[in-house]
Protein backbone atom coordinates (compact mmCIF):
# COMPACT_ATOMS: atom_id res chain seq x y z
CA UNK A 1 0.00 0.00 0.00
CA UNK A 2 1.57 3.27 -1.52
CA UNK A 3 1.71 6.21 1.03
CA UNK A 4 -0.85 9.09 -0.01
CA UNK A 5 -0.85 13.06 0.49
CA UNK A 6 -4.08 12.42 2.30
CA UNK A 7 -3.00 9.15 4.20
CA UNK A 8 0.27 10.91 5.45
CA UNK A 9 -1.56 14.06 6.39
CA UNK A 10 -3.65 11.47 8.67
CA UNK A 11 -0.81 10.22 10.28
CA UNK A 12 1.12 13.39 10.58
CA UNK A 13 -2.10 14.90 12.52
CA UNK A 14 -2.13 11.38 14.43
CA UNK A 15 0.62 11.90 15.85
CA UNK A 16 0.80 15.36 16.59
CA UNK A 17 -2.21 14.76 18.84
CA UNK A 18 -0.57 11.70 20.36
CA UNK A 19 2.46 13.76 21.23
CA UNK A 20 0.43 16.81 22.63
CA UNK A 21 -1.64 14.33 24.96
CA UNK A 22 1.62 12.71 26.02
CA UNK A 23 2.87 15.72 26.91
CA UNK A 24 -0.42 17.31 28.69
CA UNK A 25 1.00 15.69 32.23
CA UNK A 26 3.82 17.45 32.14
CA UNK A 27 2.68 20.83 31.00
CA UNK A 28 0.52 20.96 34.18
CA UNK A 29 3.31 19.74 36.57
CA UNK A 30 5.09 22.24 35.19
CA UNK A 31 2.91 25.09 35.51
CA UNK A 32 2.44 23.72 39.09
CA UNK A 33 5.63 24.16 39.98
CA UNK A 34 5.96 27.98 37.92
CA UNK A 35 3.25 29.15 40.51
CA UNK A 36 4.60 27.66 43.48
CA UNK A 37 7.88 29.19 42.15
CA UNK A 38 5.98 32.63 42.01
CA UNK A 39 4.44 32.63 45.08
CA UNK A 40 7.50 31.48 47.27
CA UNK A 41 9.27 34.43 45.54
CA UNK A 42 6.09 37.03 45.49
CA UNK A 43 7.22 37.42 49.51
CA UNK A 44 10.55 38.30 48.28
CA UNK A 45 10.21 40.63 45.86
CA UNK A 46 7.48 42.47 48.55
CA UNK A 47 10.41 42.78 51.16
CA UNK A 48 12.83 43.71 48.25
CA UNK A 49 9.98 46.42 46.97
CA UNK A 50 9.58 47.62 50.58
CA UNK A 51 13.11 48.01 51.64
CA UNK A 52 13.60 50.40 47.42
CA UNK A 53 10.69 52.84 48.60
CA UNK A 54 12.15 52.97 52.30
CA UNK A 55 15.56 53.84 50.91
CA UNK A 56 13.60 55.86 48.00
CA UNK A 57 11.91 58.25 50.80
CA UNK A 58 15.30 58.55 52.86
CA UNK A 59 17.41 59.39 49.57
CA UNK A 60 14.76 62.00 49.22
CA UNK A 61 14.86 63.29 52.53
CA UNK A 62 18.86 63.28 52.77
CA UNK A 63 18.59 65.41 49.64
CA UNK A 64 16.08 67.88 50.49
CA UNK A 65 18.49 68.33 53.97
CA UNK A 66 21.56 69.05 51.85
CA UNK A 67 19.62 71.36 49.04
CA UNK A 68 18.99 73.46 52.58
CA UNK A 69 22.76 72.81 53.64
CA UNK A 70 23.98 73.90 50.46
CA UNK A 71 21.74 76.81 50.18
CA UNK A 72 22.71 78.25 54.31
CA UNK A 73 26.84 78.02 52.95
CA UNK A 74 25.91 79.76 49.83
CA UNK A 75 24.30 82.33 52.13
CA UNK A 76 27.45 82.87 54.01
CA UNK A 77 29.98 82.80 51.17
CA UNK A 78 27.04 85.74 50.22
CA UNK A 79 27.84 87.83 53.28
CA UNK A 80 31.64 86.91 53.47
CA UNK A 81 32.28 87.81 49.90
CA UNK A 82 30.22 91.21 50.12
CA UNK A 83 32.06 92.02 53.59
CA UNK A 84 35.00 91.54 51.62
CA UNK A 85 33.99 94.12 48.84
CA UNK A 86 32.68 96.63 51.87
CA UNK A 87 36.25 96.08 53.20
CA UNK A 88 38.64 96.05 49.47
């Protein structure tokens, strides 16, 4: 019995089916395991996101502190250099 375009397409689609039921079990055991994965690491990556906006709010602060720091010398350097001109 000669193979056939129709008879191979038959048995192509045969077992392309066969192979996608074989490998069903395993698809699901390993999505399982992805979202077990996720979750285990979803605590994690909360801490991690915690401690960025902590450090996030104290960059800010620390910067605000020396923008005020910066702008109390630039105030004196102000006087001292004008004193300077009153006195040269």
């Amino acid at each position: 019995m000669p193979l056939t375009w129709p008879l191979a397409i038959v048995i192509v689609t045969v077992i392309f089916f066969g192979v996608v039921v074989a490998m069903a079990p395993a698809n699901r055991r390993i999505t399982l395991q992805r979202d077990e994965l996720k979750a285990k690491h979803s605590e994690q990556f909360e801490k991690l996101a915690a401690d960025y906006a902590a450090l996030a709010t104290e960059l800010r602060d620390t910067q605000a502190a020396m923008k005020a720091d910066v702008a109390a010398v630039r105030t004196s350097v102000e006087s001292i250099e004008q004193m300077m001109r009153d006195v040269g």
